[in-house]
Protein backbone atom coordinates (compact mmCIF):
# COMPACT_ATOMS: atom_id res chain seq x y z
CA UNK A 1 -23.41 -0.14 -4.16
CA UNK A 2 -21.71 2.70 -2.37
CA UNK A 3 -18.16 1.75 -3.54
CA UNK A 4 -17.20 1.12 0.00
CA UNK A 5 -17.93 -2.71 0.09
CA UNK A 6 -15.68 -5.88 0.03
CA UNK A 7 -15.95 -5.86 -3.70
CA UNK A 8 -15.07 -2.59 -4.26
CA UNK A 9 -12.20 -1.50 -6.52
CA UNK A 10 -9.99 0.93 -4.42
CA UNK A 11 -6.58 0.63 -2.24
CA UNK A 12 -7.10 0.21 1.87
CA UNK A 13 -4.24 1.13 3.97
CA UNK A 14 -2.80 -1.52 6.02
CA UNK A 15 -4.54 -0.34 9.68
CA UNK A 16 -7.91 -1.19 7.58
CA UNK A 17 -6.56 -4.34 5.89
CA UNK A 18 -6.19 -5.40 10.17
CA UNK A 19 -9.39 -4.22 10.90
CA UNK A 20 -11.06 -6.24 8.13
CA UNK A 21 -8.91 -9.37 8.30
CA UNK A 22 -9.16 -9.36 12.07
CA UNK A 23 -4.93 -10.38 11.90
CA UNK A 24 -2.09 -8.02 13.12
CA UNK A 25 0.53 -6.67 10.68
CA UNK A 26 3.56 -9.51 11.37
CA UNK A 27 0.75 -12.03 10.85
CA UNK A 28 -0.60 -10.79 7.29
CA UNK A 29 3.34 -10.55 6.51
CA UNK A 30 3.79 -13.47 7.17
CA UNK A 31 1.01 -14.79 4.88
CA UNK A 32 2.39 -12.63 2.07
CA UNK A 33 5.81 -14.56 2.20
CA UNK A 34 3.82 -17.43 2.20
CA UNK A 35 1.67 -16.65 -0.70
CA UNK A 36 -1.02 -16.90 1.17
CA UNK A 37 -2.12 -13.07 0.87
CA UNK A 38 -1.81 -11.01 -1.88
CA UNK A 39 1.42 -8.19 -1.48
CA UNK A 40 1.05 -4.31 -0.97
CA UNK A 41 0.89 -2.79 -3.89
CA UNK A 42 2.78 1.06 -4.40
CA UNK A 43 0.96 3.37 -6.73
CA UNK A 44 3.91 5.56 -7.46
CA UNK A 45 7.68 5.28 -6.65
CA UNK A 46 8.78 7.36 -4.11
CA UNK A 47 12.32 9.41 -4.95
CA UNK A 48 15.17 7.87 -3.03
CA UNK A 49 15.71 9.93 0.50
CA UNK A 50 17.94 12.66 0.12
CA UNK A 51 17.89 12.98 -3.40
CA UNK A 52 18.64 16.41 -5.27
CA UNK A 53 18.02 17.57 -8.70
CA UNK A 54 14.88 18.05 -10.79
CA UNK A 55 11.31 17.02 -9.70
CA UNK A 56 9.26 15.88 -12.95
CA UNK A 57 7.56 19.23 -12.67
CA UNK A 58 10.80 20.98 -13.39
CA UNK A 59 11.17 22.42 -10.08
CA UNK A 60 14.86 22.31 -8.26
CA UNK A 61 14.66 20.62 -4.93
């Protein structure tokens, strides 16, 4: 398997997620309120807009 199949293991961005479910975005959140798909998952927290002060890599922003 080419790890681009259904059964793959890897994140798809939502304009895929459309494509493959053949349902627009207010539609597929609507089934994730209902449980009836599963939610977005974030890989990493983004750092609130705005915010100043140290990045983890110790650089001043």
């Amino acid at each position: 398997m080419n790890g681009a199949g259904p059964s793959s293991d890897r994140f798809i961005k939502l304009d895929e997620v459309k494509r493959r479910v053949g349902l627009g975005k207010s539609m597929n959140y609507r089934l994730i309120s209902e449980g009836k798909f599963p939610a977005p998952y974030k890989s990493r927290p983004s750092p609130p807009v705005g915010a100043i002060g140290r990045s983890p890599l110790g650089l001043t922003t």
